[in-house]
Protein backbone atom coordinates (compact mmCIF):
# COMPACT_ATOMS: atom_id res chain seq x y z
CA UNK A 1 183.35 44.41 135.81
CA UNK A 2 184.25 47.61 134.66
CA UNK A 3 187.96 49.02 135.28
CA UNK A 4 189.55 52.78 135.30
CA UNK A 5 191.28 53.89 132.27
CA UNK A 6 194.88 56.09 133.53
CA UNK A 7 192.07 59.31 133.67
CA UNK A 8 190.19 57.21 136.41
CA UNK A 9 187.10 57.10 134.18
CA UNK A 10 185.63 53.59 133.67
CA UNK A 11 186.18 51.60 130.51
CA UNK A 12 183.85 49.26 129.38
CA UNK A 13 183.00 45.97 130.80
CA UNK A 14 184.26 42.85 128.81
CA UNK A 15 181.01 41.31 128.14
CA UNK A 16 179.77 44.28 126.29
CA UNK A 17 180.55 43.49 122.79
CA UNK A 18 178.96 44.94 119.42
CA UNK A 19 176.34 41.80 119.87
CA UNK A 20 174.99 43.16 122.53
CA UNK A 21 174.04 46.32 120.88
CA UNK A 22 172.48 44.31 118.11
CA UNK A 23 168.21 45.32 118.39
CA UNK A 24 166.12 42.46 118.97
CA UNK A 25 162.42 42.44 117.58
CA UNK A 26 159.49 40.92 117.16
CA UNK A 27 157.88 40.12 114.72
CA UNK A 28 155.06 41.67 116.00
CA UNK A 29 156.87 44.80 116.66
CA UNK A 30 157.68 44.78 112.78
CA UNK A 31 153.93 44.28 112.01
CA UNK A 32 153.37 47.63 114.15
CA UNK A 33 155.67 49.40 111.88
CA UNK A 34 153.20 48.65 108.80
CA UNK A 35 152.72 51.96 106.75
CA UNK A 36 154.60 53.90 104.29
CA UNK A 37 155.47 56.42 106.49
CA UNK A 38 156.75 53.86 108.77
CA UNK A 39 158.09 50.78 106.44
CA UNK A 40 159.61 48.10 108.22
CA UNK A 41 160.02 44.38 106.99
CA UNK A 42 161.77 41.22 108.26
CA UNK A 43 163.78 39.56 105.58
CA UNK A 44 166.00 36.31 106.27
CA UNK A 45 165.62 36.86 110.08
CA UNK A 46 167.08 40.32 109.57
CA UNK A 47 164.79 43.55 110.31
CA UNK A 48 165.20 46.43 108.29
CA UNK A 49 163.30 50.02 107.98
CA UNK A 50 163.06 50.76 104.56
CA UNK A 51 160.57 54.14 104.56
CA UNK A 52 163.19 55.83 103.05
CA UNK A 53 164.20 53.56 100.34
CA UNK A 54 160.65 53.03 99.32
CA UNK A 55 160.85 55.97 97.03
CA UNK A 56 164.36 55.16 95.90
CA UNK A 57 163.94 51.96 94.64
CA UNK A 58 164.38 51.20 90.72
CA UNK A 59 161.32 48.67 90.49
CA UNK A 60 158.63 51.54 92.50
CA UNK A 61 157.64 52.10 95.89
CA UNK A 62 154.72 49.63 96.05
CA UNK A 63 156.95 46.92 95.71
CA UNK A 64 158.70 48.40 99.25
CA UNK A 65 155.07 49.35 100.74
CA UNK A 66 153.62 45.93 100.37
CA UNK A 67 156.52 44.25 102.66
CA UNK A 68 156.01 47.22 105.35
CA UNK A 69 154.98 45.08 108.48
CA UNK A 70 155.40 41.62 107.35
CA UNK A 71 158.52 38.86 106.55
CA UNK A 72 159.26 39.75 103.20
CA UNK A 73 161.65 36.89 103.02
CA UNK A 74 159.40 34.70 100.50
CA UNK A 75 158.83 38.16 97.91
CA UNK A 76 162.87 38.93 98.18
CA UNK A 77 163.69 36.08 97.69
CA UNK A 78 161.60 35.25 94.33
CA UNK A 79 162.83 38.70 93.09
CA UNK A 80 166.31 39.55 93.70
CA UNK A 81 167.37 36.04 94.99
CA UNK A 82 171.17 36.01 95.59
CA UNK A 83 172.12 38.76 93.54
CA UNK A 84 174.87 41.56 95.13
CA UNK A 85 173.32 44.84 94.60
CA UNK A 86 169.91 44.30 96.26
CA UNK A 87 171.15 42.42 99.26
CA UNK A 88 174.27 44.95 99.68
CA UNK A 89 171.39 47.85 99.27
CA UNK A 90 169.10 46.26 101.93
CA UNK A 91 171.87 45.42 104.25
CA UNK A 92 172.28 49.27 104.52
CA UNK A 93 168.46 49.34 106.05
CA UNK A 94 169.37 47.28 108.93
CA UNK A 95 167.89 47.98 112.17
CA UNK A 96 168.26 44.77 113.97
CA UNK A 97 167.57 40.75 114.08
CA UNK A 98 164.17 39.20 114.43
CA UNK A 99 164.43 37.47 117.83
């Protein structure tokens, strides 16, 4: 239930909580979003657009472009496995969590 603040406006409920803002998609929505003008890519359960990275990143933009639409988890995984830098980098891509 929502409740005034002192101006009388309402304040937010307590039930909505950052979590609820999180997106939730498909993975069929992700395989919609399967072009290089439109990158996205499920990795670890995590959905992230990454069309603007694509051309930013140090091993080329086909690596990016051949994850658009699909769970890249497997091809992360083999290449950058647990290492800082390219899971801090993609966690700045994040859209949402596969659902």
């Amino acid at each position: 239930t929502s409740t005034a603040s002192p101006t009388g406006s309402p304040t937010a409920s307590p039930s909505a909580t950052a979590s609820s803002s999180t997106s939730v998609y498909t993975l069929a929505q992700v395989a919609t979003h399967n072009k290089q003008a439109d990158c996205w890519t499920a990795i670890n359960g995590k959905v992230y657009d990454v069309t603007s990275w694509a051309t930013k990143h140090p091993g080329g933009d086909q690596n990016i472009y051949r994850l658009c639409g699909i769970d890249g988890t497997s091809a992360f995984s083999q290449q950058h496995g647990n290492q800082s830098e390219p899971n801090d980098t993609l966690g700045e891509y994040q859209i949402g969590v596969l659902g």
